[in-house]
Protein backbone atom coordinates (compact mmCIF):
# COMPACT_ATOMS: atom_id res chain seq x y z
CA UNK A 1 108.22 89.97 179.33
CA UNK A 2 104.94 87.95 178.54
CA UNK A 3 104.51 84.49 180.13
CA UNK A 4 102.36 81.84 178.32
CA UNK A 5 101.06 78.38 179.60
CA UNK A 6 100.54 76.28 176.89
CA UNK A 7 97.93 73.31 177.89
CA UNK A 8 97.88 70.17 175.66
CA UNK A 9 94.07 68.25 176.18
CA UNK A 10 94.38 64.24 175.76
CA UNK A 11 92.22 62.60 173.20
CA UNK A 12 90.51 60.71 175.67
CA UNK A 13 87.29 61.75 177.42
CA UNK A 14 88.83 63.01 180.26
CA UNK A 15 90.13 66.09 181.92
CA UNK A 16 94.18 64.70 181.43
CA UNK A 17 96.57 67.10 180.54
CA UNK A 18 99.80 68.11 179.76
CA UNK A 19 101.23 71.95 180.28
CA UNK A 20 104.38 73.70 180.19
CA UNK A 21 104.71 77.69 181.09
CA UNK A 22 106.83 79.31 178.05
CA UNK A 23 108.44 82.94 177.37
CA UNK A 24 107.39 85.27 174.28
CA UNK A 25 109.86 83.39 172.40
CA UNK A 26 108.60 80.33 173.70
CA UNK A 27 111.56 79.04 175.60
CA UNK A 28 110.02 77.21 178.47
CA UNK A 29 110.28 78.46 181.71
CA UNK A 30 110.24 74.86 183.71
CA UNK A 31 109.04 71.55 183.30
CA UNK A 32 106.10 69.68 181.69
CA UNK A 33 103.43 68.77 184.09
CA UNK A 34 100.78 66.41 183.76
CA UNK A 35 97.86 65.15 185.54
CA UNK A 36 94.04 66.24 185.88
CA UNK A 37 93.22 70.02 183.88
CA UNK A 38 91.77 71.13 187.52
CA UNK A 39 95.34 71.48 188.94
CA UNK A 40 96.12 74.06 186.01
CA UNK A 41 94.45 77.09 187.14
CA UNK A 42 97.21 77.69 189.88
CA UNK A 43 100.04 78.21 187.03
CA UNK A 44 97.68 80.14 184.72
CA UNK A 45 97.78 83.35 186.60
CA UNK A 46 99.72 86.27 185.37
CA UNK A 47 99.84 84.12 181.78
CA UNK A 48 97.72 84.20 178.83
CA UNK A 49 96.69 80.66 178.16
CA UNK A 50 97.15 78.49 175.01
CA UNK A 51 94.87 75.47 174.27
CA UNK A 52 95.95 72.54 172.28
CA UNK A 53 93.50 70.41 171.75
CA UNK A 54 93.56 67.03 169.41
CA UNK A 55 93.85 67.38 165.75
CA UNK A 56 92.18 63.84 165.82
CA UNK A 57 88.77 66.02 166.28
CA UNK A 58 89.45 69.09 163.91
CA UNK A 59 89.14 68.99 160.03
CA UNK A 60 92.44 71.47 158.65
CA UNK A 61 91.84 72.67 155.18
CA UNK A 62 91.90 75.67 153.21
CA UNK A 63 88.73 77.20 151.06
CA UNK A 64 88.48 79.53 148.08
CA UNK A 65 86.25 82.52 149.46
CA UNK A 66 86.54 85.53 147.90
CA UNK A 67 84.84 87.16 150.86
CA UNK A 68 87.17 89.65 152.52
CA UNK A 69 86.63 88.72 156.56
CA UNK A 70 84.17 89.07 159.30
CA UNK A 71 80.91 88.08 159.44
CA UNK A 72 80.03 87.31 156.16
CA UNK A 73 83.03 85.39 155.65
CA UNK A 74 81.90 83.05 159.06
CA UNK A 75 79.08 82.64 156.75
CA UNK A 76 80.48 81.71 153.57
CA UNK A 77 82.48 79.25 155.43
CA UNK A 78 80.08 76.22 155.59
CA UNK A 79 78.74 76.50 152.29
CA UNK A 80 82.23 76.81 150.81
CA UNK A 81 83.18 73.56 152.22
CA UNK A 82 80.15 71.78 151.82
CA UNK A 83 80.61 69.74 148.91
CA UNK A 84 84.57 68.91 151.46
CA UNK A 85 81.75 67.27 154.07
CA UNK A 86 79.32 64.26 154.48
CA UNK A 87 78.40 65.19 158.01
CA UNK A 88 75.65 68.07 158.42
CA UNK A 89 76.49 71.57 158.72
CA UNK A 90 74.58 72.45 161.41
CA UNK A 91 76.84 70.02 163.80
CA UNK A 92 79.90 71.64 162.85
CA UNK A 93 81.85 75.01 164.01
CA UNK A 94 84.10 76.50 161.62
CA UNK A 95 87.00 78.84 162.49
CA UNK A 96 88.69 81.40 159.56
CA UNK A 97 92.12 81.85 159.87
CA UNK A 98 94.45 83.84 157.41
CA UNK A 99 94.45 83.86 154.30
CA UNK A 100 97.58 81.89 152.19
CA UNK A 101 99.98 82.97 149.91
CA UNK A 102 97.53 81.39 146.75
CA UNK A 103 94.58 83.71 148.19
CA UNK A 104 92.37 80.53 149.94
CA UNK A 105 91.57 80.90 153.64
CA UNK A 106 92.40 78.66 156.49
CA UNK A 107 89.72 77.11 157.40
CA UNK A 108 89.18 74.78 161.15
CA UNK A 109 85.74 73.03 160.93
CA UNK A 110 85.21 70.71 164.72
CA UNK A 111 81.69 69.31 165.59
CA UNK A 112 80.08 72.05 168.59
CA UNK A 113 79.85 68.46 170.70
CA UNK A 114 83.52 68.40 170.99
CA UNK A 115 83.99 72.55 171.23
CA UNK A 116 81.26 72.17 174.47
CA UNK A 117 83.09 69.39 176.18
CA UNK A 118 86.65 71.52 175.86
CA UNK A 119 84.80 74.63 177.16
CA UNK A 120 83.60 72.89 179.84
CA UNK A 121 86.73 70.66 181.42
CA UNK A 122 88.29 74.54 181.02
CA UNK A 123 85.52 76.50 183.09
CA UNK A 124 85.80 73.57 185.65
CA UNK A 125 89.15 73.75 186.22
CA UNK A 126 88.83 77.79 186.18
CA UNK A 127 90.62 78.78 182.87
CA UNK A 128 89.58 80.87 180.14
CA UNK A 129 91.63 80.09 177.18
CA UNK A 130 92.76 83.03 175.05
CA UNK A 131 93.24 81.26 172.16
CA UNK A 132 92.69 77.30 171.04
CA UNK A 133 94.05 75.39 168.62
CA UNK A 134 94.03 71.24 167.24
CA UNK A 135 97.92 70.17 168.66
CA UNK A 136 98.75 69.72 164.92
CA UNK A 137 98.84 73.62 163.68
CA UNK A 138 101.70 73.88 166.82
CA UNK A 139 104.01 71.68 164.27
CA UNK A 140 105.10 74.74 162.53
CA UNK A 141 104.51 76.15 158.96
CA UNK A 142 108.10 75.69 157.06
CA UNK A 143 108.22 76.37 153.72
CA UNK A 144 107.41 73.63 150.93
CA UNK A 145 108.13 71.00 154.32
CA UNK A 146 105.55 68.46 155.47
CA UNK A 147 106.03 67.92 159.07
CA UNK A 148 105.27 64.71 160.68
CA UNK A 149 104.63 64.34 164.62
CA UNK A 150 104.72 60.35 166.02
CA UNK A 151 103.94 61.05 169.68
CA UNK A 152 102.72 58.43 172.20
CA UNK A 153 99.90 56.44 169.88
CA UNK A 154 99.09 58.30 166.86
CA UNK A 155 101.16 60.41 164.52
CA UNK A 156 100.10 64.09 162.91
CA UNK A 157 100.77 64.90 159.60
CA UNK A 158 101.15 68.54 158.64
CA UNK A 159 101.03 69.25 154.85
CA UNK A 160 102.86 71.66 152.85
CA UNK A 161 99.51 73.47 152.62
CA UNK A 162 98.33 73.52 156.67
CA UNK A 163 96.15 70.60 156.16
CA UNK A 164 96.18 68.21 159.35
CA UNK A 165 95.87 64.50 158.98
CA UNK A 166 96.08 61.81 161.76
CA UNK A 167 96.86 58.17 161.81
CA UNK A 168 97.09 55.73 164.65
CA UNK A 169 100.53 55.17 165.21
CA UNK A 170 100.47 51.03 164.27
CA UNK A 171 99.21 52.51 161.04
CA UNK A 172 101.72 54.86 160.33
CA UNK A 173 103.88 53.17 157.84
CA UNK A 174 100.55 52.85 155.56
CA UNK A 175 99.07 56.31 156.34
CA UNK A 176 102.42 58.06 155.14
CA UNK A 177 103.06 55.61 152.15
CA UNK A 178 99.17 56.60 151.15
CA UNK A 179 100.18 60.54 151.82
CA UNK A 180 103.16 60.38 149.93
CA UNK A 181 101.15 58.23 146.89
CA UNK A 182 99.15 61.09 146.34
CA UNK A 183 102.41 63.37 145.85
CA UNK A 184 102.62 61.62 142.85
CA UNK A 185 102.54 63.81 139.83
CA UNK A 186 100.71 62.86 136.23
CA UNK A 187 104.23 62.90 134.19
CA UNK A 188 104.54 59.85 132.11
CA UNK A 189 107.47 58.75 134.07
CA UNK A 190 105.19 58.72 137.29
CA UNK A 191 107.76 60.39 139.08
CA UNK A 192 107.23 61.96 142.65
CA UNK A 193 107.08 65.51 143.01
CA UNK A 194 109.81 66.97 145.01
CA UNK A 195 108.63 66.45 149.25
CA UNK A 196 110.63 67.73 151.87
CA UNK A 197 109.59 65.73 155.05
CA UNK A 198 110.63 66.32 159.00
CA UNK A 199 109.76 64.00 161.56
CA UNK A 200 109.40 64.60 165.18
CA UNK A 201 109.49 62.04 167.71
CA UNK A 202 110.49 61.10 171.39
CA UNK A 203 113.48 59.86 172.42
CA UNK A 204 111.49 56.49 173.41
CA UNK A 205 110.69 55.85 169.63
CA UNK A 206 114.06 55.92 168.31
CA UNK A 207 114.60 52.75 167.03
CA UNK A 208 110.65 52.87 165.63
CA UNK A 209 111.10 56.20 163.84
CA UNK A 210 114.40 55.61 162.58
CA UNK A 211 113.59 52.32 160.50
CA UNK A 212 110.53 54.40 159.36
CA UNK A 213 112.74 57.29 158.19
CA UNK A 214 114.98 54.92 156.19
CA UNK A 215 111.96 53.40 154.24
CA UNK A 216 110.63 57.16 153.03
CA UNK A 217 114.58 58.44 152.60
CA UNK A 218 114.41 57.48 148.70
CA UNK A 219 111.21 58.51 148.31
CA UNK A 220 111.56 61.99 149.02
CA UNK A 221 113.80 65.13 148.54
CA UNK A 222 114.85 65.69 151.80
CA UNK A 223 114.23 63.65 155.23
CA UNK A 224 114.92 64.92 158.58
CA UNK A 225 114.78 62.90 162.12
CA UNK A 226 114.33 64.98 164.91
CA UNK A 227 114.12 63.39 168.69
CA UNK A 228 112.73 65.18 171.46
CA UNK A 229 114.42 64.67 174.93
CA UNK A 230 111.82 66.32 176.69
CA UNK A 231 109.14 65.13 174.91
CA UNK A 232 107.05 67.30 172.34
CA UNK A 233 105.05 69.51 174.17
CA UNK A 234 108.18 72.15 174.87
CA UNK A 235 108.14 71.90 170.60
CA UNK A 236 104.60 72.74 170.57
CA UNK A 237 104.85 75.58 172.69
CA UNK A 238 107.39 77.32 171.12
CA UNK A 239 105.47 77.46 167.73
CA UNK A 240 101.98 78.01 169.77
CA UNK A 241 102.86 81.25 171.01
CA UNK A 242 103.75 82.76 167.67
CA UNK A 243 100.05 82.60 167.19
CA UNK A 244 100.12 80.38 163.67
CA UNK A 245 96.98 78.23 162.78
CA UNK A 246 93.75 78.85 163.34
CA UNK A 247 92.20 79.99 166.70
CA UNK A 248 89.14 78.02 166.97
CA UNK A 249 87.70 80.61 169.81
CA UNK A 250 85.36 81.92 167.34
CA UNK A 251 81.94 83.16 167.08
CA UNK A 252 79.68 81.43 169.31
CA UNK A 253 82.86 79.92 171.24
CA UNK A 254 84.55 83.55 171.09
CA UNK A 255 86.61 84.45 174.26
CA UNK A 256 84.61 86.70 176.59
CA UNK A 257 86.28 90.35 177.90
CA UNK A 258 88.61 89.97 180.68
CA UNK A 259 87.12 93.09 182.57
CA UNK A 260 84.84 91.15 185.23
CA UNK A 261 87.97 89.17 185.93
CA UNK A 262 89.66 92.33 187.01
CA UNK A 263 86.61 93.27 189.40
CA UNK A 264 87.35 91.84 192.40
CA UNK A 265 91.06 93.82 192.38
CA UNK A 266 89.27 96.94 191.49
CA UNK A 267 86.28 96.90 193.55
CA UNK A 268 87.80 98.90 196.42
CA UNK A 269 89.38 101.29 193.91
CA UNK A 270 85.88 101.50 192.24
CA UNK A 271 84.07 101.95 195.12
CA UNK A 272 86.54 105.28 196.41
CA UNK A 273 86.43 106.65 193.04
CA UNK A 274 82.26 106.67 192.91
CA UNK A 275 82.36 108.00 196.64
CA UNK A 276 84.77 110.64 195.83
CA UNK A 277 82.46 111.86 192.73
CA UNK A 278 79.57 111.83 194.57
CA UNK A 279 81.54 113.96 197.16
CA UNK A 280 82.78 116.58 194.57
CA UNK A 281 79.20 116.56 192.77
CA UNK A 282 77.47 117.12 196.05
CA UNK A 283 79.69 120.19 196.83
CA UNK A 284 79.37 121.59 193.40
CA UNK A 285 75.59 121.31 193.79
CA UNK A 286 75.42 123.12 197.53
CA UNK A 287 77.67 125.93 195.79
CA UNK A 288 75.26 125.65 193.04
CA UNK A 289 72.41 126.25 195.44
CA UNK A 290 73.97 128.85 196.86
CA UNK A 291 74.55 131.25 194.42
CA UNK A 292 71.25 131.15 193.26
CA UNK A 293 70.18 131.91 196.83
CA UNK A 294 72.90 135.32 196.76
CA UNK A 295 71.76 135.99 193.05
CA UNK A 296 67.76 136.19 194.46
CA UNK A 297 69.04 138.55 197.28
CA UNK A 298 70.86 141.03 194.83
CA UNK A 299 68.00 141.13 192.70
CA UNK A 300 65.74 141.82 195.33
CA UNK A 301 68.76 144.86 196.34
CA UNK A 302 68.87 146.05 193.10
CA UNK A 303 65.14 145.96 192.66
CA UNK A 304 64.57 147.83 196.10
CA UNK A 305 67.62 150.92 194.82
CA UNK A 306 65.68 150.76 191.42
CA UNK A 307 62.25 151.38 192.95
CA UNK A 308 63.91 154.04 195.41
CA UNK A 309 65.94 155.83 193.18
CA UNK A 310 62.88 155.91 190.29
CA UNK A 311 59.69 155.60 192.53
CA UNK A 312 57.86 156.34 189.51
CA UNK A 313 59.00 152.82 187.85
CA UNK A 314 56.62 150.41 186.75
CA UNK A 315 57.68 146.73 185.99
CA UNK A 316 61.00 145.99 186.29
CA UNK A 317 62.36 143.24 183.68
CA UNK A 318 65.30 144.51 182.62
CA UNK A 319 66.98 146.43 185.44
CA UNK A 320 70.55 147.42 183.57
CA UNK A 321 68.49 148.33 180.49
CA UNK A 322 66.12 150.49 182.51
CA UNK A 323 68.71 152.44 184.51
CA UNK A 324 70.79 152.73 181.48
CA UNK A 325 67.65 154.30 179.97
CA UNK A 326 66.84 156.73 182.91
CA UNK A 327 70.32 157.63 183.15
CA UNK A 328 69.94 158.95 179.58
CA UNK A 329 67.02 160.74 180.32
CA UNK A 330 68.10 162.35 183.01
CA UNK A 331 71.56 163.54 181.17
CA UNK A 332 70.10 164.09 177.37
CA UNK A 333 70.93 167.44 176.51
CA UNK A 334 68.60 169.94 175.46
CA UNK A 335 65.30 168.61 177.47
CA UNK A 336 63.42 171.61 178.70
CA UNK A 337 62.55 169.34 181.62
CA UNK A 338 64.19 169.51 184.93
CA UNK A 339 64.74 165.95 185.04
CA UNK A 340 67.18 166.78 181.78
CA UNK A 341 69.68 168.46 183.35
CA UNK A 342 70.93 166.37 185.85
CA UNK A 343 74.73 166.07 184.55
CA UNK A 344 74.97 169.86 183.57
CA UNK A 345 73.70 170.67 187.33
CA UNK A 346 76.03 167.43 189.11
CA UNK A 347 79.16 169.09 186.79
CA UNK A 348 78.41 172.36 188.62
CA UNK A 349 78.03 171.30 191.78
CA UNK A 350 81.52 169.68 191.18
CA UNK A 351 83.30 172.31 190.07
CA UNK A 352 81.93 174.53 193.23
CA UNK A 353 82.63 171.92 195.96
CA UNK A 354 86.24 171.31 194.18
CA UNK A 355 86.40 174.90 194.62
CA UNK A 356 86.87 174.98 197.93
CA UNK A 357 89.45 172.04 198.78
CA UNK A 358 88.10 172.08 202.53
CA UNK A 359 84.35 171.19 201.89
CA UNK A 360 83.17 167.36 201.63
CA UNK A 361 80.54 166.30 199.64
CA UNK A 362 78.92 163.30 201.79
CA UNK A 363 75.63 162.76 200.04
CA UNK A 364 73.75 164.04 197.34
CA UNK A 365 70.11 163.46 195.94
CA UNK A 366 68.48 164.51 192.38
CA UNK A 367 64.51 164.54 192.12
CA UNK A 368 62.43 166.50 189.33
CA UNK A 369 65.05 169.08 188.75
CA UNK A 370 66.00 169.43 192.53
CA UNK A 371 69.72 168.36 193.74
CA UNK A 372 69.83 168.32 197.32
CA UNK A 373 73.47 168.12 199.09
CA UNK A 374 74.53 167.64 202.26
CA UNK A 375 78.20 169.20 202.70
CA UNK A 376 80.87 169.17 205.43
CA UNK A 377 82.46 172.18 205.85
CA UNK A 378 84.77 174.00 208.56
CA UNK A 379 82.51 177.00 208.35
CA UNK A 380 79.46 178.72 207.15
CA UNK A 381 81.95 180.66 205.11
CA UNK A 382 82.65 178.26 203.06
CA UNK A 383 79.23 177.23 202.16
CA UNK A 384 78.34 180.51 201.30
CA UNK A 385 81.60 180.37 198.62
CA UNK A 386 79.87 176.99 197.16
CA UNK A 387 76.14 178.70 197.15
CA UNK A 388 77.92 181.83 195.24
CA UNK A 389 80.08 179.70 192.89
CA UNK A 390 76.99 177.90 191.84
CA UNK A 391 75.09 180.66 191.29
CA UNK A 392 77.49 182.84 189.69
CA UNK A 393 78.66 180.25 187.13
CA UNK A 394 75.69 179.16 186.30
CA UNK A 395 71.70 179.89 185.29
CA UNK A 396 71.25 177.99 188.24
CA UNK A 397 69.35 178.54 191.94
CA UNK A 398 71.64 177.64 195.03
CA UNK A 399 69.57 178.45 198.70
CA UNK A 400 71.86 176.66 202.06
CA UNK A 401 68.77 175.31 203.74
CA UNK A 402 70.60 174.62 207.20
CA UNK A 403 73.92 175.13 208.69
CA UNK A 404 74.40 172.85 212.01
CA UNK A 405 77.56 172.90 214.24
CA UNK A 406 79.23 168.95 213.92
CA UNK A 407 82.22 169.01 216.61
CA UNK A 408 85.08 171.96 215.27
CA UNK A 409 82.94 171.78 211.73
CA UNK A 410 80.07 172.76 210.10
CA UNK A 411 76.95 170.19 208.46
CA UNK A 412 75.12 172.37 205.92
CA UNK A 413 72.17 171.12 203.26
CA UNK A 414 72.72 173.10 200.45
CA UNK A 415 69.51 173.36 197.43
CA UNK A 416 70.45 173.96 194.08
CA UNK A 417 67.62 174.07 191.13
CA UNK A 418 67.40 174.25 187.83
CA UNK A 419 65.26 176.94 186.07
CA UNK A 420 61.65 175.78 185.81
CA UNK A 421 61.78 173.29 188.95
């Protein structure tokens, strides 16, 4: 289960803060601490963090942009809302968020001075935020119900519409009566247009909030007081992690990848990994190496049996071509040439030494018509039946050149030619 920790900034210039660690569902998972932002960073780990910073500092409003998202709509944005602002543009950072049920967009706009100074009490106490939003969008978005925050000296007011408004708190009374003035509707009976109002408060404020609630009761639909025991970060929270409002980590102020963070776990792991590939790469590289070295020898083999074999070659480029070629030469049937007969005389030669099922053939050459064997027989005998069977089956010449005793056998070297050679 995800783990968020929510962290509320102060409005004062300093790095106070309040935080609370919360489940998905934002159901907090201890207390709320408070104290300096640089003792944070110690609960942040293992938990995306959530920045809520003052609403005081961030204009909430909605635009009409036809502009379909990204970067022209960042764009659009200032010049939308221009006519909305008396301060310049180019002081400003403005935020999209989504766009409402009547088609406008959410719209944050926060000067870059006060986006700079939250960046920075964050990267000093060692947090990157994954998202940020002004305190006021954590109120909630309830249908057609303004929501009203009073917490330690000012009070938030959320419209029905997401648009933030803040008051000091001794000027509540007068900020809400002004809010709920301009509710009024242009009927001729100037009555008030239904408002559904909930106000949140600590437990400290009862008495305050309550005599407050009883002067707006008649002036509104529906009026609900709500005290917090445990103050109203833990309400907050809850909303904060269901990611409504608008995330003011945008553009410029965009959230950087969280892959360097992971480095330092990873560097070991990184480190093997590249080692082990340079491992693998340099043993596919020696095998590499030396195959090419075993392919050079055979070609120089088969180059050497080429050139012995065919003595008459020239260049050889193409070795299996050439022999192929040769082999066709010597085997085509119907050259007058001696050299053209090699199969007819190597099928006779078989058939005589087959013959005889005591004879061995051990080696045998072919040259210009001329086959040359050298048999291994048990006795002159029977190469004089292999000299006969050649001779008598064929148009062929068959002469035994010598017969040599080889232990209880017989080594002959037996000529046979073709007619013309």
């Amino acid at each position: 289960m995800a783990e968020f920790l929510v962290v509320r900034l102060t409005p004062d210039r300093d790095s106070a803060a309040h935080w609370v660690a919360v489940d998905e569902m934002g159901g907090p998972l201890g207390p709320v601490s408070s104290g300096p932002l640089d003792g944070v960073a110690s609960e942040a780990t293992g938990r995306r963090v959530i920045a809520l910073v003052p609403s005081v500092h961030v204009l909430r409003t909605s635009v009409d942009v036809p502009i379909r998202g990204g970067a022209k709509l960042a764009q659009a944005l200032p010049f939308a809302m221009e006519e909305q602002l008396a301060e310049d543009l180019d002081r400003l950072h403005f935020a999209a968020g989504k766009r409402l049920a009547d088609g406008r967009v959410a719209v944050a706009a926060v000067r870059h001075e006060h986006m700079q100074e939250w960046q920075t009490l964050f990267a000093a106490a060692d947090l990157e935020p994954h998202v940020m939003y002004a305190d006021g969008d954590a109120l909630g978005d309830i249908p057609s119900t303004a929501v009203l925050l009073v917490d330690g000296t000012s009070a938030t007011l959320r419209d029905v519409d997401g648009s933030l408004a803040v008051s000091d708190l001794e000027d509540v009374e007068a900020f809400v009566d002004l809010w709920l003035a301009g509710k009024k509707s242009h009927d001729e009976d100037g009555s008030v247009e239904p408002v559904n109002l909930l106000v949140y408060g600590s437990l400290e404020r009862e008495a305050v909030l309550t005599a407050l609630a009883d002067g707006w009761r008649d002036r509104v639909e529906t009026l609900d007081l709500k005290l917090l025991a445990d103050g109203v970060l833990p309400k907050l929270a809850a909303q904060a992690v269901s990611g409504i409002g608008v995330n003011l980590l945008q553009g410029t102020y965009a959230r950087h990848s969280d892959l360097m963070r992971y480095w330092p776990a990873w560097r070991v792991a990184a480190m093997l990994l590249l080692g082990l590939s340079a491992l693998v790469l340099g043993v596919k590289a020696a095998e590499i190496y030396q195959m090419k070295r075993q392919e050079r020898t055979l070609d120089r083999a088969i180059d050497a049996a080429f050139r012995y074999t065919f003595p008459d070659v020239g260049e050889i480029v193409d070795p299996r071509g050439q022999l192929e070629s040769k082999l066709r030469a010597l085997g085509r049937p119907g050259s007058n040439s001696g050299g053209g007969r090699f199969l007819e005389t190597l099928q006779v030669v078989a058939s005589a030494v087959a013959s005889v099922s005591s004879a061995e053939l051990e080696a045998l050459n072919y040259r210009d018509g001329v086959m040359e064997l050298r048999l291994k027989a048990p006795n002159v005998d029977t190469l004089d039946q292999i000299q006969k069977h050649v001779r008598d089956t064929s148009g062929l010449t068959a002469e035994i050149q010598s017969a040599n005793a080889d232990g209880d056998q017989v080594l002959g070297r037996l000529q046979v030619k073709v007619p013309g050679a």
